[in-house]
N, C-alpha and C. Protein backbone atom coordinates (compact mmCIF):
# COMPACT_ATOMS: atom_id res chain seq x y z
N UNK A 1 172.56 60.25 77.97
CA UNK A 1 172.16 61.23 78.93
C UNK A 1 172.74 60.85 80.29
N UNK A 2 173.10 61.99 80.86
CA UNK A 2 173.92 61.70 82.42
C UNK A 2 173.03 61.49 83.22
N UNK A 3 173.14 60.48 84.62
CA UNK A 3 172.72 60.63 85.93
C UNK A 3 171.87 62.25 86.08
N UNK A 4 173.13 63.07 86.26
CA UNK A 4 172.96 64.14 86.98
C UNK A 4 171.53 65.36 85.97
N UNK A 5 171.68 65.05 84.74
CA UNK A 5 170.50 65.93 83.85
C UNK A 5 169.40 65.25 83.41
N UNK A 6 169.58 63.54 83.82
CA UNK A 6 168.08 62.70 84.25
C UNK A 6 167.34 63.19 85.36
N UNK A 7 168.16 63.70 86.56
CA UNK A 7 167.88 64.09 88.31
C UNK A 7 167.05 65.79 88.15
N UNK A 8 167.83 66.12 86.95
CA UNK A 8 167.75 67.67 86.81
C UNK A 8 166.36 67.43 86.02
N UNK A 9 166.16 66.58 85.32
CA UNK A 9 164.97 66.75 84.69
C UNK A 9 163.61 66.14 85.21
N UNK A 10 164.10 65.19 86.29
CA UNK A 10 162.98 64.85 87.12
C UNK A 10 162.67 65.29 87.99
N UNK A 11 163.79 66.25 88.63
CA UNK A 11 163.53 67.24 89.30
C UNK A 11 162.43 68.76 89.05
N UNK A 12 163.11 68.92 87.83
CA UNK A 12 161.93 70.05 87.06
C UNK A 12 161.30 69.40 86.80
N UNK A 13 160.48 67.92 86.14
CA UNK A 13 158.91 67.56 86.21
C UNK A 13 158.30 67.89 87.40
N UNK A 14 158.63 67.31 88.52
CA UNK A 14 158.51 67.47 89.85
C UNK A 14 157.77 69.06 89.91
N UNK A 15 158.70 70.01 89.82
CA UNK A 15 158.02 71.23 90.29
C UNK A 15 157.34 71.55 89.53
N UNK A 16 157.35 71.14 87.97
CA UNK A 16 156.16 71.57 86.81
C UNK A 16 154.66 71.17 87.58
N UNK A 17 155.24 69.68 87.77
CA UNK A 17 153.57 69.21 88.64
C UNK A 17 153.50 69.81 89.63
N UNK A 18 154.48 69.85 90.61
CA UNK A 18 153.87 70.65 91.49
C UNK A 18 152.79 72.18 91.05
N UNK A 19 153.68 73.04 90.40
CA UNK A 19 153.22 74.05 89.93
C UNK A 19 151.56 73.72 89.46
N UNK A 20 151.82 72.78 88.52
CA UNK A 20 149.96 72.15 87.49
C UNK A 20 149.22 72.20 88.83
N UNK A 21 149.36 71.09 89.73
CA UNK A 21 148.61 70.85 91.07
C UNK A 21 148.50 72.06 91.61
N UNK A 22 149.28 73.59 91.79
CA UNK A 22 148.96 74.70 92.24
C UNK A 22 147.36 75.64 91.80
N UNK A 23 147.80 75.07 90.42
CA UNK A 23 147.31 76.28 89.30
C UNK A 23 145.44 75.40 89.25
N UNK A 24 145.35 73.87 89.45
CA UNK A 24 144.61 73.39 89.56
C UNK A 24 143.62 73.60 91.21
N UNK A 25 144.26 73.65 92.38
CA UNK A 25 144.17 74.42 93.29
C UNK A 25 143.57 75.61 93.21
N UNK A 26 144.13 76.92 92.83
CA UNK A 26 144.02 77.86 92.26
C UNK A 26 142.49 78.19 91.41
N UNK A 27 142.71 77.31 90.25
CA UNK A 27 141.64 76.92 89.42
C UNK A 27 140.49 76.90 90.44
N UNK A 28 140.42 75.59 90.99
CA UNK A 28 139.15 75.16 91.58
C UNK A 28 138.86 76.23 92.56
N UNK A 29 139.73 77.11 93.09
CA UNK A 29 139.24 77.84 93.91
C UNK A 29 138.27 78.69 93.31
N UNK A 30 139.03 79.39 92.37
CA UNK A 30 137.70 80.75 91.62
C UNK A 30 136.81 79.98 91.04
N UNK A 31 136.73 78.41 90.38
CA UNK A 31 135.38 77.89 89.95
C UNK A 31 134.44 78.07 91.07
N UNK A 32 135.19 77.88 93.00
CA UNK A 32 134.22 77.65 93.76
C UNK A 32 133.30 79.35 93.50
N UNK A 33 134.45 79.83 93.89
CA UNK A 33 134.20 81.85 93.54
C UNK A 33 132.49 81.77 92.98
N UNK A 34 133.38 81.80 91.66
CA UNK A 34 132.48 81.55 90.59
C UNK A 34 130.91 81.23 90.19
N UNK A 35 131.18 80.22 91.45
CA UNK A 35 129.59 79.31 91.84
C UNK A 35 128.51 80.07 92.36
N UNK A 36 129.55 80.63 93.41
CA UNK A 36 129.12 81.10 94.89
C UNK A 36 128.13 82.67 94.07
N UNK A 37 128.86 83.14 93.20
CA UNK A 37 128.85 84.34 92.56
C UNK A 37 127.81 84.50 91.49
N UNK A 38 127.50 83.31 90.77
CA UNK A 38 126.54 82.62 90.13
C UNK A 38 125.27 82.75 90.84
N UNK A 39 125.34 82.04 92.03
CA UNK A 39 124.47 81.71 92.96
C UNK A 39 123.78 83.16 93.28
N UNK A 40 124.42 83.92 93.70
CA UNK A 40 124.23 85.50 94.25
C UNK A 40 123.71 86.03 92.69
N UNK A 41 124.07 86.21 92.03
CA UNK A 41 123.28 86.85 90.78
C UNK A 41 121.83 85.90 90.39
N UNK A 42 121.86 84.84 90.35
CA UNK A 42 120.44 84.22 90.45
C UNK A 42 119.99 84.87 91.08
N UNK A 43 119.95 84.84 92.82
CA UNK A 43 119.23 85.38 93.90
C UNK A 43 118.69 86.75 93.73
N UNK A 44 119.65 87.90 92.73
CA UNK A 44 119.35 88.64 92.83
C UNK A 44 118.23 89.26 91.61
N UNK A 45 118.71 88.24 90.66
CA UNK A 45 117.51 88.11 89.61
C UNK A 45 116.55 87.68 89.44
N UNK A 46 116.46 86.85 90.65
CA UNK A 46 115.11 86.48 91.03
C UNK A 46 114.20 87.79 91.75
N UNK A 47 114.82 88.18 92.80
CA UNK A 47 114.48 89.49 93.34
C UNK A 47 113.90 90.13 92.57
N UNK A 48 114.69 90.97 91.58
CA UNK A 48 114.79 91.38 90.56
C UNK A 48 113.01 91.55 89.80
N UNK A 49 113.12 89.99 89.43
CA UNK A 49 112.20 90.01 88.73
C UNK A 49 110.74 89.87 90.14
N UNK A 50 110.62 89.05 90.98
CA UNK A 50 109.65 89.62 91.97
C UNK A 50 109.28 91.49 92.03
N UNK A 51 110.18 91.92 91.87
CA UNK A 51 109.92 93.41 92.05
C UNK A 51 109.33 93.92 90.95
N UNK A 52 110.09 93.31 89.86
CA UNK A 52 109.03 93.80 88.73
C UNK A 52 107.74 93.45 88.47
N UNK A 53 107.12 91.91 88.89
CA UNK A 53 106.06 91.32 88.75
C UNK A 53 105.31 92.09 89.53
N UNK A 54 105.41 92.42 91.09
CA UNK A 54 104.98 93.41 91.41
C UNK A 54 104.73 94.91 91.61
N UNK A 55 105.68 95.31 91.00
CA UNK A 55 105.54 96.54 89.88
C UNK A 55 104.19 96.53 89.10
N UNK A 56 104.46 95.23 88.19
CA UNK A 56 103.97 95.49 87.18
C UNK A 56 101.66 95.08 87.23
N UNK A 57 102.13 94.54 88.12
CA UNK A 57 100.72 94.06 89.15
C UNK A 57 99.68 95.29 89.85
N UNK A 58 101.02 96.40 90.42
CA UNK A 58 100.65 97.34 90.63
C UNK A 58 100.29 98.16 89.78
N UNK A 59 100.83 98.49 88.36
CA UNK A 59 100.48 99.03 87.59
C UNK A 59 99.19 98.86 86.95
N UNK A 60 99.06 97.58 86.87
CA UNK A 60 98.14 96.78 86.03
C UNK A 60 96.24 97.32 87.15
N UNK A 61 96.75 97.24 88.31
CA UNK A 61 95.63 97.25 89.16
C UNK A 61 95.55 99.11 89.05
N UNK A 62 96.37 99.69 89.08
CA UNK A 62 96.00 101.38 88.58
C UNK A 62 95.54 101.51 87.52
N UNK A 63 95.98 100.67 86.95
CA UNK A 63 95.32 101.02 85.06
C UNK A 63 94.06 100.47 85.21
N UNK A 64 93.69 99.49 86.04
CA UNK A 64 92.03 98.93 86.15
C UNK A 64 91.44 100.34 86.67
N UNK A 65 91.81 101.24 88.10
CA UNK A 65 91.11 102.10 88.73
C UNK A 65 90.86 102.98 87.55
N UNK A 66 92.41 103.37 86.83
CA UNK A 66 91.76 104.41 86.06
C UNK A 66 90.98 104.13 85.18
N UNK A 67 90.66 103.09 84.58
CA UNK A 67 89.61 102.39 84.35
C UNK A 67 88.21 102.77 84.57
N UNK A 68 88.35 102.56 86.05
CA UNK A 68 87.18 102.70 86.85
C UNK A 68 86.58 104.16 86.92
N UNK A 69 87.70 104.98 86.93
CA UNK A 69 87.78 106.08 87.26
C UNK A 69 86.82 107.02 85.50
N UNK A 70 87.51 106.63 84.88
CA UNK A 70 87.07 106.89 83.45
C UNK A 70 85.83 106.48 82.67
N UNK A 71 85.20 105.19 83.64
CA UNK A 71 83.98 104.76 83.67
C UNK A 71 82.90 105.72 84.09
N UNK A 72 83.51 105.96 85.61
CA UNK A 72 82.93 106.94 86.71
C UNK A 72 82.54 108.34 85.67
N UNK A 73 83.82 108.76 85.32
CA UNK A 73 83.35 110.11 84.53
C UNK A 73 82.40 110.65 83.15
N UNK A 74 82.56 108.80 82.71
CA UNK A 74 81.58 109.17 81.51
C UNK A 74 79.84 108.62 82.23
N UNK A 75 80.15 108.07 83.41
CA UNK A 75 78.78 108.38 83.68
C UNK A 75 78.02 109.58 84.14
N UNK A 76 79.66 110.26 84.56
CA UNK A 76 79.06 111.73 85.14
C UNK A 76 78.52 112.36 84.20
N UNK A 77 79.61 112.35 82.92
CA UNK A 77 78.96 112.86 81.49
C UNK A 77 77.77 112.78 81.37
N UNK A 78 77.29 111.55 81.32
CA UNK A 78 75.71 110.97 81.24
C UNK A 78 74.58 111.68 81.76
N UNK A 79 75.14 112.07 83.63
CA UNK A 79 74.47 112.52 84.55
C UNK A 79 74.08 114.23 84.15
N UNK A 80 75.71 114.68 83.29
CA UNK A 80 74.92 115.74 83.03
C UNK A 80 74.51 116.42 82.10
N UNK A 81 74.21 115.19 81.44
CA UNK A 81 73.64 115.31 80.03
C UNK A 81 72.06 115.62 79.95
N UNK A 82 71.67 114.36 81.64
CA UNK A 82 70.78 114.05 81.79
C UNK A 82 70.19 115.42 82.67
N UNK A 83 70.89 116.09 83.00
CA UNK A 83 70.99 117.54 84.04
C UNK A 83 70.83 118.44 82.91
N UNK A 84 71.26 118.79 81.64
CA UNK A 84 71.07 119.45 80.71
C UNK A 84 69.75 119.64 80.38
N UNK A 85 69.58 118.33 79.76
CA UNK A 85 68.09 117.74 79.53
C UNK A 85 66.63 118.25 80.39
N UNK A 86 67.13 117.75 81.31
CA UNK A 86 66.34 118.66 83.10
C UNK A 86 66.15 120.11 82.52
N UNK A 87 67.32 120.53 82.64
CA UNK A 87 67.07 122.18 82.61
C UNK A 87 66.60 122.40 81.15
N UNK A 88 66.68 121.94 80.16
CA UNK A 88 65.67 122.43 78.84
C UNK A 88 64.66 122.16 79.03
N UNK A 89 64.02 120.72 79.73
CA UNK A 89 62.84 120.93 80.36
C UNK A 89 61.81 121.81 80.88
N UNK A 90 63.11 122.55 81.83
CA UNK A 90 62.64 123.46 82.69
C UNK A 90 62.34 124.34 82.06
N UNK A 91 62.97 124.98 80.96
CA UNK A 91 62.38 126.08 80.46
C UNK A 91 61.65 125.81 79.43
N UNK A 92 61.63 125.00 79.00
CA UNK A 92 60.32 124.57 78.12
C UNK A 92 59.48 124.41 78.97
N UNK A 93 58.92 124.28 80.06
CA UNK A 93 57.95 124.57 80.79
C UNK A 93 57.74 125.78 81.15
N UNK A 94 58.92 126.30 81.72
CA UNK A 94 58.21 127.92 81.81
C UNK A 94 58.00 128.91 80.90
N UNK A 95 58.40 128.20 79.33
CA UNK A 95 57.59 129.15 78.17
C UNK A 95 56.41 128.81 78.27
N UNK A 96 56.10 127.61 78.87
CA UNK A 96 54.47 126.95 78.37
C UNK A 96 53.75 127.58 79.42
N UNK A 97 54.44 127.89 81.20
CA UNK A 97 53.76 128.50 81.81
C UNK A 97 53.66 129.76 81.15
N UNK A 98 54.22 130.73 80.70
CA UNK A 98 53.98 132.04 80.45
C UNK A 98 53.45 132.01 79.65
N UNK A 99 53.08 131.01 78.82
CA UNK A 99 51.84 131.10 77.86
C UNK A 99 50.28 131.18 78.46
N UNK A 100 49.99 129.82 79.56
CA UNK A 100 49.39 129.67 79.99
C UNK A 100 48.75 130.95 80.70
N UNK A 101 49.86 132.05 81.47
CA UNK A 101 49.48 133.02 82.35
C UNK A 101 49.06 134.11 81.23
N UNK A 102 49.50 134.21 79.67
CA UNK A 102 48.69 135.12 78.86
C UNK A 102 47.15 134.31 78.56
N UNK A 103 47.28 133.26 78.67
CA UNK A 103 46.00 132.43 78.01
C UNK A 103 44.67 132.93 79.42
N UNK A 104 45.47 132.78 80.39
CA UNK A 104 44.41 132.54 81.81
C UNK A 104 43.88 133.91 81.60
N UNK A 105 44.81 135.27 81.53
CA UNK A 105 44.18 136.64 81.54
C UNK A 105 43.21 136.75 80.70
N UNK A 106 43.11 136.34 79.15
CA UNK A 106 41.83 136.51 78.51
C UNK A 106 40.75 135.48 78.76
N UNK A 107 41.16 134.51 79.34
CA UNK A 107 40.25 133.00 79.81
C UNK A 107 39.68 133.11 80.46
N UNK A 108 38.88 131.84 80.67
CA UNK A 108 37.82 131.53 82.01
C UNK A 108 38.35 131.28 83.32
N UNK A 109 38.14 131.30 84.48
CA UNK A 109 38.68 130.59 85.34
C UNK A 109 38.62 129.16 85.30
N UNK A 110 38.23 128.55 84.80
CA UNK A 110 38.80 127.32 84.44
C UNK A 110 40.19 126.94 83.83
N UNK A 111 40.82 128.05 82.96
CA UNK A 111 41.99 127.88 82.63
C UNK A 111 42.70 128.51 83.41
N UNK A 112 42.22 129.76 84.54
CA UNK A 112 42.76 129.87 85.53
C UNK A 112 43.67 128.76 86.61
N UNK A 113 42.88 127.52 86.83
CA UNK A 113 42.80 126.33 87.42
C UNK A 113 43.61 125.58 87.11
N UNK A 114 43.45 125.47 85.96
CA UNK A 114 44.62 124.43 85.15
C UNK A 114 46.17 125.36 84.84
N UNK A 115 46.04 126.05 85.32
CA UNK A 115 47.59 126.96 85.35
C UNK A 115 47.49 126.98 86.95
N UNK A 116 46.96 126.78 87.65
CA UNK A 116 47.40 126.95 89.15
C UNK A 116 48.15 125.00 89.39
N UNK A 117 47.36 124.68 88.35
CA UNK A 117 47.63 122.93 88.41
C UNK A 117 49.44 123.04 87.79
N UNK A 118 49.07 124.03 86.72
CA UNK A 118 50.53 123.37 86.13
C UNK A 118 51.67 123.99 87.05
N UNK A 119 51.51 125.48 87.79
CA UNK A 119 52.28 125.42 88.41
C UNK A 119 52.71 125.17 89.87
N UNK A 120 51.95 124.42 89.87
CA UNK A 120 52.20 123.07 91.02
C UNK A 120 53.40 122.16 90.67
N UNK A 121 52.51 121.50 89.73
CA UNK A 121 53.94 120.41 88.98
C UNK A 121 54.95 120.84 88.56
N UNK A 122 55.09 122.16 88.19
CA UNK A 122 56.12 123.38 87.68
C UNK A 122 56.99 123.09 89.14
N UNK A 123 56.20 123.62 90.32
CA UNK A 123 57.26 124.03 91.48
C UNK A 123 57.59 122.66 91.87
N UNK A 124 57.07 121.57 91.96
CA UNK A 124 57.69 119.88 92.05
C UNK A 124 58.75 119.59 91.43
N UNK A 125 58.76 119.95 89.72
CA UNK A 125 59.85 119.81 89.10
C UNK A 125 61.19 120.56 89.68
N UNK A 126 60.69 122.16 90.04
CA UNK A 126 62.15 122.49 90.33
C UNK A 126 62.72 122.00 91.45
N UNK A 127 61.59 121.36 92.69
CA UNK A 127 62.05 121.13 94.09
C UNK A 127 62.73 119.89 93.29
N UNK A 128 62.56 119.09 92.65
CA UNK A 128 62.92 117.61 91.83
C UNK A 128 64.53 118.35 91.47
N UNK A 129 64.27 118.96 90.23
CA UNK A 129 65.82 119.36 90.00
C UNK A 129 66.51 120.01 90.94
N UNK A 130 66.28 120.84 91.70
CA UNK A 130 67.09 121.35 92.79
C UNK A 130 67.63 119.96 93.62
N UNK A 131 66.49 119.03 94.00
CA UNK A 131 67.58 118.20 94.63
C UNK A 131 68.43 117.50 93.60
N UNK A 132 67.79 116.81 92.52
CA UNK A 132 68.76 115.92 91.74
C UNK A 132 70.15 116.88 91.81
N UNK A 133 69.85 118.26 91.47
CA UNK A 133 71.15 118.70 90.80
C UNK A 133 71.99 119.11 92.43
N UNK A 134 71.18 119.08 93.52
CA UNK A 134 72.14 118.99 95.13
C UNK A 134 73.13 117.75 95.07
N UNK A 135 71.93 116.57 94.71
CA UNK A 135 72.23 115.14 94.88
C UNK A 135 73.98 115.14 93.76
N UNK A 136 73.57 115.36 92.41
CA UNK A 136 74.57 115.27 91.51
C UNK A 136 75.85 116.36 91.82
N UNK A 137 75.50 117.34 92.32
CA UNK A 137 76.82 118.03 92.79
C UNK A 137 77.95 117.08 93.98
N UNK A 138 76.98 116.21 94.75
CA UNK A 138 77.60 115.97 96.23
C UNK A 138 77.91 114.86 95.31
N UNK A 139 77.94 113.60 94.72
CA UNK A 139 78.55 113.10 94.17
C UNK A 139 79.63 113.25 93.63
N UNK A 140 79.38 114.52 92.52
CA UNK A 140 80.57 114.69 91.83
C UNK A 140 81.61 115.20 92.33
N UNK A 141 81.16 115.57 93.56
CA UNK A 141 82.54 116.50 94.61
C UNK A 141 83.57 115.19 95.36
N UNK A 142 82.50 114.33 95.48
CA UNK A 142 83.13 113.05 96.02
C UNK A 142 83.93 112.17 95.12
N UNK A 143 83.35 111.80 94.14
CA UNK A 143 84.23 111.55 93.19
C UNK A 143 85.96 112.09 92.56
N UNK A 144 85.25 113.52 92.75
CA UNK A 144 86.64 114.88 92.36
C UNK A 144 87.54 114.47 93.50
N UNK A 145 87.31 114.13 94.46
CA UNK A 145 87.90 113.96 95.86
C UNK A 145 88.82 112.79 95.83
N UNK A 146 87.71 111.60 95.50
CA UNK A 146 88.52 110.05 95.74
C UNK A 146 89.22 110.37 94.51
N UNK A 147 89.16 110.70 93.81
CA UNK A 147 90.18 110.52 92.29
C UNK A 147 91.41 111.44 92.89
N UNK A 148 91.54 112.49 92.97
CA UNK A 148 92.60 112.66 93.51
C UNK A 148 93.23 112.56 94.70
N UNK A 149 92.95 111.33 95.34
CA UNK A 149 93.22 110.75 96.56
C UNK A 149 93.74 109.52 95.67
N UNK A 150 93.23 109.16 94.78
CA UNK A 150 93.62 108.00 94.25
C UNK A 150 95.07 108.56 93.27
N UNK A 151 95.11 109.49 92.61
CA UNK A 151 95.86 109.94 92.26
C UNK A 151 97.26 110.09 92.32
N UNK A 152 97.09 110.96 93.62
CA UNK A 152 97.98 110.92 94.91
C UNK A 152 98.83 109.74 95.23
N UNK A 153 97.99 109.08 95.90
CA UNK A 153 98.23 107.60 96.43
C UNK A 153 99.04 106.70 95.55
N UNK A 154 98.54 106.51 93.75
CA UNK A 154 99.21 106.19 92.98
C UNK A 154 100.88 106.79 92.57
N UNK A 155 100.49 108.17 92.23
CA UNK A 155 101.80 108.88 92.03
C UNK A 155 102.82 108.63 93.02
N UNK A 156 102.45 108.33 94.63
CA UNK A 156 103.22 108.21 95.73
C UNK A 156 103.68 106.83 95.16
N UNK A 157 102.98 105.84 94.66
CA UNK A 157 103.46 104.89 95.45
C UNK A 157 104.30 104.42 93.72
N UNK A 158 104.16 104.65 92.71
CA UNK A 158 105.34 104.83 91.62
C UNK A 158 106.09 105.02 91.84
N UNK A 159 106.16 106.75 92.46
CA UNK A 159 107.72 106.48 92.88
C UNK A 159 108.41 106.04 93.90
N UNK A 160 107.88 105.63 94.62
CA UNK A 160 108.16 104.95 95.78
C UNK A 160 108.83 103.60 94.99
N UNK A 161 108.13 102.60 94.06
CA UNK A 161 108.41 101.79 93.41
C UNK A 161 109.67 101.87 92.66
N UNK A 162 109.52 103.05 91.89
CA UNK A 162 110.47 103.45 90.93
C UNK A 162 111.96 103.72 91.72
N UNK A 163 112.23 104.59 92.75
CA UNK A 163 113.22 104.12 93.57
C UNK A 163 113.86 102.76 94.37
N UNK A 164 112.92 102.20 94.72
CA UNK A 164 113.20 101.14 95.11
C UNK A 164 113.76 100.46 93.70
N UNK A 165 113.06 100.45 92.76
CA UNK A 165 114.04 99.51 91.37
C UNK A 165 115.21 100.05 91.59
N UNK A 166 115.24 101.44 91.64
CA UNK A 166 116.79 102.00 91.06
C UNK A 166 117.44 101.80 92.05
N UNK A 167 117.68 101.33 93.25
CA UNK A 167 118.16 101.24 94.49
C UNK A 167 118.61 99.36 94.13
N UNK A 168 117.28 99.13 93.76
CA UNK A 168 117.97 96.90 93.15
C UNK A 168 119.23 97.52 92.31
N UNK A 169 118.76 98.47 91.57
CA UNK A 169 119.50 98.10 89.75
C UNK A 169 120.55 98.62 90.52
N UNK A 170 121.24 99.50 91.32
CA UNK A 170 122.25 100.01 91.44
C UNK A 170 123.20 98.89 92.02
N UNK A 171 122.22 98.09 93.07
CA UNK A 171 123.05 97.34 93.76
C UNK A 171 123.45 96.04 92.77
N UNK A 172 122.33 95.63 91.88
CA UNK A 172 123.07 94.34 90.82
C UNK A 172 123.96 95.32 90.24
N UNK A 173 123.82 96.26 89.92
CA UNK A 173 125.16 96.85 89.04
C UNK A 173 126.49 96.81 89.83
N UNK A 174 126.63 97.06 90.83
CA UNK A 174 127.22 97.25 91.63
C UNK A 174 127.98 95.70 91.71
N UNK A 175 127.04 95.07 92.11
CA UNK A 175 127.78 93.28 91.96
C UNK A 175 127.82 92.82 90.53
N UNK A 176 127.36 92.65 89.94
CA UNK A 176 127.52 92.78 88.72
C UNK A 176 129.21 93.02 87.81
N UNK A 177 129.66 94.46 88.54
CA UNK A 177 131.00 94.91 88.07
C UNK A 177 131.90 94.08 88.43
């Protein structure tokens, strides 16, 4: 082998390494990239998932109200079951009064007496149900009220939530690509 294609060939090692040392350069640069880029998708998956935990926190605490809410209504059920009840009362008393008022016409005044008695307690009961059933209306109007205030409030704030995800997801998508 000549001088001159020993020179030629240590010459091209020369720029091969040079070149390797480029490409290694090169290399380490996009590993740094890479890191940096790594780093930023953690961050954002951490986010990510904070938003969902609280999402899902939020959800969790609506599903308790409606909960609450569904509690609320089967007691209303209850209330006006118990309001039903009342009013069969009621008229089972005023068959018994209109018995009483045929009984008093052929009777003594003594059974006169005892029908002036019963409808005493007669007119107590209705002043009784008139308020219970005042009392149970103003409740249930309040109730009808906060529930769809709660409603509201919920539906607002879903999607309020629900955009905000799609506003993350767009932007990891976005870095992501």
């Amino acid at each position: 082998m000549s001088k001159q294609s020993f020179r030629d060939l240590k010459n091209e090692i020369e720029l091969k390494n040079a070149e390797i040392d480029e490409l290694y350069m090169e290399l380490d640069a996009k590993n740094e990239e890479i890191n940096k880029l790594k780093l930023y998708s953690t961050k954002l998956k951490y986010e990510k998932k904070n938003l969902e935990d609280k999402l899902d926190t939020k959800i969790d605490y609506d599903k308790a109200r409606i909960k609450e809410l569904d509690d609320l209504q089967e007691k209303i059920n209850d209330k006006q079951a118990i309001i039903e009840d009342k009013h069969d009362q009621v008229k089972y008393l005023r068959s018994l009064i209109d018995e009483y008022k045929t009984q008093i016409k052929s009777n003594s005044e003594e059974l006169e007496v005892q029908l002036r008695k019963i409808s005493k307690n007669y007119e107590t009961l209705l002043e009784q149900k008139d308020l219970l059933i005042t009392k149970q209306d103003e409740i249930i109007k309040n109730l009808v009220k906060a529930n769809e205030e709660i409603t509201k409030s919920n539906k607002t704030n879903i999607i309020s939530l629900k955009l905000q995800n799609e506003k993350y997801q767009e932007i990891i998508d976005k870095l992501t690509k």
